[in-house]
Protein backbone atom coordinates (compact mmCIF):
# COMPACT_ATOMS: atom_id res chain seq x y z
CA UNK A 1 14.96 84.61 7.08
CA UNK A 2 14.01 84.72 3.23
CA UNK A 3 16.19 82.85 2.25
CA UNK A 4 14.82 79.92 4.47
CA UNK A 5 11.58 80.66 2.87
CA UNK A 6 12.51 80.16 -0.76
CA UNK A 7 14.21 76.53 0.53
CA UNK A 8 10.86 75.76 1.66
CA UNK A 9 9.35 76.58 -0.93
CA UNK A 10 11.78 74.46 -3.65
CA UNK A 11 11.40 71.56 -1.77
CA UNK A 12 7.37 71.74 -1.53
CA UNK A 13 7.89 72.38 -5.49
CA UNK A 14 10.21 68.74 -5.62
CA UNK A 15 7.26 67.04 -3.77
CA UNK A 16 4.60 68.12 -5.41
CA UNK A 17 6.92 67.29 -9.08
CA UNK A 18 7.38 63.54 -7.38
CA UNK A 19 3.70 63.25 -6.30
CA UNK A 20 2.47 64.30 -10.13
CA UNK A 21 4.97 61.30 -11.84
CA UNK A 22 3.51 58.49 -9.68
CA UNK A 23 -0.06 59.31 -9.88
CA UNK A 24 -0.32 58.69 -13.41
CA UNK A 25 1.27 55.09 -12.93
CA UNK A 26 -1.39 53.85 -10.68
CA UNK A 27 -4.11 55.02 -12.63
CA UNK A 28 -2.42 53.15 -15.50
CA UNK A 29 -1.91 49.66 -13.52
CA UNK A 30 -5.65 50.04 -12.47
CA UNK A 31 -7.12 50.93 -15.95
CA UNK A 32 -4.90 47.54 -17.18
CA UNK A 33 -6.63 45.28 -14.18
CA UNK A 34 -10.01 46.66 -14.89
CA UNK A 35 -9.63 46.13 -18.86
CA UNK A 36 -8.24 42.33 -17.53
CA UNK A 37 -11.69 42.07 -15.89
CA UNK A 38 -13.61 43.50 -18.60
CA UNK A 39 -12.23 41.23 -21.17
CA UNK A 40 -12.15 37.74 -19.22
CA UNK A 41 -15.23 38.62 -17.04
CA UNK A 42 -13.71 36.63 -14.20
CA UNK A 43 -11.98 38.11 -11.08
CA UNK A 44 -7.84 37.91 -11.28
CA UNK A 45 -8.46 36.00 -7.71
CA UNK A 46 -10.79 33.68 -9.08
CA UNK A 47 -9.01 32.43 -12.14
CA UNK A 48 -8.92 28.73 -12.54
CA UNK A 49 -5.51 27.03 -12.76
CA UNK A 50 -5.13 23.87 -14.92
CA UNK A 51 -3.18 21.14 -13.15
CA UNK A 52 -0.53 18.99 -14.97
CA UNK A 53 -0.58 15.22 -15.20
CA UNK A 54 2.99 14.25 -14.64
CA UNK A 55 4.40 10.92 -15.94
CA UNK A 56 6.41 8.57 -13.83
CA UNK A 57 10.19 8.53 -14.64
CA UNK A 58 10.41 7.12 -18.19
CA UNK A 59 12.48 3.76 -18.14
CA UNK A 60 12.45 1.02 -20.64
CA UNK A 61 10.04 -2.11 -19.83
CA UNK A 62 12.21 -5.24 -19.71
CA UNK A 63 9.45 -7.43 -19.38
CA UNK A 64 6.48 -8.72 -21.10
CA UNK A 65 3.00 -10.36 -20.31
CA UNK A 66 3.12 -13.92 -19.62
CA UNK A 67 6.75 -13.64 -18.52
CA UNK A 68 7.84 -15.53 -15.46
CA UNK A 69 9.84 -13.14 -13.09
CA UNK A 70 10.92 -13.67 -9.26
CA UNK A 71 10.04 -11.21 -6.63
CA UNK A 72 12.76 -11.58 -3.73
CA UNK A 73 9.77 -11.82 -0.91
CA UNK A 74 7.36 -13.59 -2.54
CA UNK A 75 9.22 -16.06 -5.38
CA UNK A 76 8.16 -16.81 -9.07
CA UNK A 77 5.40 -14.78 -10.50
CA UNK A 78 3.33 -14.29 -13.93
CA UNK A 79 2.88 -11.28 -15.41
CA UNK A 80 -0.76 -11.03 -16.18
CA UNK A 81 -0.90 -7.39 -17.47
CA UNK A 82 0.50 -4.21 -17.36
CA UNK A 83 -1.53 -1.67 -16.66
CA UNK A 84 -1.35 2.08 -16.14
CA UNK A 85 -3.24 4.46 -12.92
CA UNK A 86 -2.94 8.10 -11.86
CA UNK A 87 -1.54 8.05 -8.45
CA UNK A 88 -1.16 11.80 -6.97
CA UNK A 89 -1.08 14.03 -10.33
CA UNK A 90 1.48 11.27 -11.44
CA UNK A 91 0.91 8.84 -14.25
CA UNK A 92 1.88 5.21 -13.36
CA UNK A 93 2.94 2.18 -15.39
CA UNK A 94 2.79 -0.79 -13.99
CA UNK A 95 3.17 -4.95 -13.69
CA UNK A 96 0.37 -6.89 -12.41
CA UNK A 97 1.94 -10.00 -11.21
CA UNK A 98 0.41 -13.63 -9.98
CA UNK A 99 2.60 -15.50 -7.35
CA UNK A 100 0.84 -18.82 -7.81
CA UNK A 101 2.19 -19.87 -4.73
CA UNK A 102 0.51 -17.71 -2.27
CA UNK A 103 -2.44 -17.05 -4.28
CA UNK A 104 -1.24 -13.17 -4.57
CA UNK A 105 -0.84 -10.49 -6.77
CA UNK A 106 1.42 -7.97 -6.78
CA UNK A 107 1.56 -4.42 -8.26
CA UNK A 108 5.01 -3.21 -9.07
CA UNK A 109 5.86 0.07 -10.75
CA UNK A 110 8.35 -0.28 -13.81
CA UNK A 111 10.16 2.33 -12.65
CA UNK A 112 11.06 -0.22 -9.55
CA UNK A 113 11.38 -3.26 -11.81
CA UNK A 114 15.27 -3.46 -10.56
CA UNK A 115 13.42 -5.36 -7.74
CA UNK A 116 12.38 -8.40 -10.26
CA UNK A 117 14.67 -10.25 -11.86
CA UNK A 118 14.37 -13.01 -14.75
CA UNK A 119 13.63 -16.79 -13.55
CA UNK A 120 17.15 -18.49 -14.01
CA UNK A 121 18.60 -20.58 -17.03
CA UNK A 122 19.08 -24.18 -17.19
CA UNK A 123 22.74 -24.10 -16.46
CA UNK A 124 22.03 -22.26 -13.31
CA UNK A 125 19.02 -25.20 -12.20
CA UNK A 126 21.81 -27.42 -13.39
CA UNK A 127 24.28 -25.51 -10.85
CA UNK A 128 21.73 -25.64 -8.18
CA UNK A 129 21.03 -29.60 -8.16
CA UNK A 130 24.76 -29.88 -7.73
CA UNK A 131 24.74 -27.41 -4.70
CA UNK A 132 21.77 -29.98 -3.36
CA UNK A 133 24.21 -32.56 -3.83
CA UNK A 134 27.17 -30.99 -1.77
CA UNK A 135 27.09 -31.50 1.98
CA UNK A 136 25.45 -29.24 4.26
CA UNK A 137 27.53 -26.44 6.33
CA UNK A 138 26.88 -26.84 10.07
CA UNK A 139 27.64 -23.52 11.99
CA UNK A 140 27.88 -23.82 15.71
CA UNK A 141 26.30 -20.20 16.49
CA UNK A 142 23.08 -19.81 17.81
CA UNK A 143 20.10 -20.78 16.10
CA UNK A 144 18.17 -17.46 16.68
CA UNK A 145 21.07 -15.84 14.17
CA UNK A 146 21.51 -18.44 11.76
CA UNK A 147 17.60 -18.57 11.07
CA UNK A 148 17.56 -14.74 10.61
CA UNK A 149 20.62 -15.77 8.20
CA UNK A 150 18.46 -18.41 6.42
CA UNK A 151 15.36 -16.18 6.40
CA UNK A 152 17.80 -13.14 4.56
CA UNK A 153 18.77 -15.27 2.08
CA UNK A 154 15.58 -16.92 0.96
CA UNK A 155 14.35 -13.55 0.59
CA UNK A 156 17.12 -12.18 -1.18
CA UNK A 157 16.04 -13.47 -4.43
CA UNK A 158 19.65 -15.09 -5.12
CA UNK A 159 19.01 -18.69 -6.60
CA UNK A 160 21.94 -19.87 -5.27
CA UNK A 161 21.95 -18.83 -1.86
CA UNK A 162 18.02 -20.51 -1.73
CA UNK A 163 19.83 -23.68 -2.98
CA UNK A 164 22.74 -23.22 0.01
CA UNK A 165 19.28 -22.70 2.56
CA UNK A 166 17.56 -25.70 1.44
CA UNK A 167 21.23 -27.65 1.49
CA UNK A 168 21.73 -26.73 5.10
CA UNK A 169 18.84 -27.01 6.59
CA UNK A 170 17.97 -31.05 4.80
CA UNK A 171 17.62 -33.49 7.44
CA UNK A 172 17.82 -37.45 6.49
CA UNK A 173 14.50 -39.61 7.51
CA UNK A 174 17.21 -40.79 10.74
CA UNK A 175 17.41 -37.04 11.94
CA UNK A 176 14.00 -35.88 10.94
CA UNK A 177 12.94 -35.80 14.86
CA UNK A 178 16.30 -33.45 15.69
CA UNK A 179 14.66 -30.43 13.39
CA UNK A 180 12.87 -28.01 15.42
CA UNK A 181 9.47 -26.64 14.32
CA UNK A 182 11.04 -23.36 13.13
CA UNK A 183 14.01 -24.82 11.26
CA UNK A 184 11.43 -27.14 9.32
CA UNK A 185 9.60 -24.13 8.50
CA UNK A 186 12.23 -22.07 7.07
CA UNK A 187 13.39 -24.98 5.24
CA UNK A 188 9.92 -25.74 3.38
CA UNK A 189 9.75 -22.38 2.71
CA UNK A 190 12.84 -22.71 0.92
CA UNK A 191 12.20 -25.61 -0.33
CA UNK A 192 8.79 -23.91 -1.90
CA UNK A 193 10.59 -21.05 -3.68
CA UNK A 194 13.34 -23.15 -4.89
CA UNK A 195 10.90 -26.13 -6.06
CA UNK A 196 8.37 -23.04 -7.91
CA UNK A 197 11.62 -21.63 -9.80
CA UNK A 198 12.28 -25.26 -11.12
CA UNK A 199 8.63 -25.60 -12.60
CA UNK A 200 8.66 -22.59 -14.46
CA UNK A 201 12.48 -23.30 -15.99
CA UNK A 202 12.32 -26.96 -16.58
CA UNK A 203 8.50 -26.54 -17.31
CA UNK A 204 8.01 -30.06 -15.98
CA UNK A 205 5.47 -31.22 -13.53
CA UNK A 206 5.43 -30.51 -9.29
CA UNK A 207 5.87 -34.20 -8.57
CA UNK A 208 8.64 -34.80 -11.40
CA UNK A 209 10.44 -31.18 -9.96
CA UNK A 210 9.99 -33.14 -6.40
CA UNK A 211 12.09 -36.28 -7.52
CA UNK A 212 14.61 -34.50 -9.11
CA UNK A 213 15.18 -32.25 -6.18
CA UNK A 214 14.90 -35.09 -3.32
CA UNK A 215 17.43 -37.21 -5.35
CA UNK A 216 19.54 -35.09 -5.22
CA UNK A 217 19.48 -33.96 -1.87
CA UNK A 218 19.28 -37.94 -0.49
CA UNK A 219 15.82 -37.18 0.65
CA UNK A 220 12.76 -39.11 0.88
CA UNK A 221 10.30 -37.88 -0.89
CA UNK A 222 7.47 -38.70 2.09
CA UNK A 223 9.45 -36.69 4.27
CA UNK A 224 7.58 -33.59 3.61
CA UNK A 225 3.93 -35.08 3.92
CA UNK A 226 5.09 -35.99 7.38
């Protein structure tokens, strides 16, 4: 039985040695909040955090005000400025462009500028006039998937494949009463886009672009006021 007692006794000892080493670090963490306090006279919950302005992905501008550049949906544009916003925390640089056209203007981040491309040279206008000239390819599926075809490729932003569009879907004054309402739409619309891209590259008048563009695809030029 005494010996239990002295086990007890040790082990109240290695308790009370334990309890005497940890006390000291509290009073330590508290006395280096408290002199926190004192010093910054504000409350460690209350501390205001300063928030970062972060900057869009950097990435080289490839155009410049006054430049002409096509937007796939919408066609030829002007740059009129470019301009910079804070969007979310996140600094923005950005094109304004004007689609003449459609009276609109667009806001596109440089960052997505992959989506614009330069208006084309004169060797491809030059290519396109010939494609006007070529005779158009008449598919035999159903008109419901060749317009979404048409309407794919006019909004692709390919110069070319606009050309092929406005190719395909010409009708001669003999056949103007076989187009349906919706071809003729998708074909002026084509016929639009391709027709703005010529004015800005040849930098000749809307009538003048209009000749050269119904010579060449056999077309009367009254055909479209009709």
């Amino acid at each position: 039985m005494p010996k239990l007692k002295k086990k007890k006794k040790t082990i109240l000892k290695k308790k009370q040695k334990k309890g005497k080493k940890i006390k000291p670090k509290i009073l330590l963490k508290n006395s280096k909040e408290n002199l926190i306090k004192k010093s910054s006279g504000i409350p460690n919950e209350e501390k205001i955090e300063i928030k970062k302005i972060k900057k869009q992905a950097t990435e080289k501008k490839e155009y410049n005000v006054k430049d002409y550049v096509v937007y796939p949906k919408h066609g030829v544009g002007k740059i009129i400025s470019v301009e910079k916003a804070t969007i979310g925390q996140i600094e923005i640089q950005f094109y304004k462009i004007f689609v003449e056209k459609e009276k609109l203007t667009l806001t596109v981040p440089i960052n997505q500028q992959s989506n614009l491309r330069a208006i084309s040279s004169i060797n491809q206008i030059n290519k396109c006039i010939s494609i006007l000239k070529t005779k158009p390819k008449i598919k035999r599926t159903m008109w419901s998937r060749r317009a979404q075809e048409y309407d794919q490729k006019i909004n692709s932003g390919k110069i070319y494949e606009l050309a092929e569009v406005v190719k395909d879907l010409n009708k001669n004054k003999d056949i103007i009463a076989d187009q349906s309402y919706s071809e003729r739409q998708l074909f002026e619309k084509a016929y639009e886009r391709l027709k703005s891209e010529f004015e800005a590259v040849l930098k000749i008048s809307p009538q003048d672009v209009q000749k050269k563009m119904d010579k060449a695809l056999g077309r009367d030029a009254n055909l479209l006021e009709a």
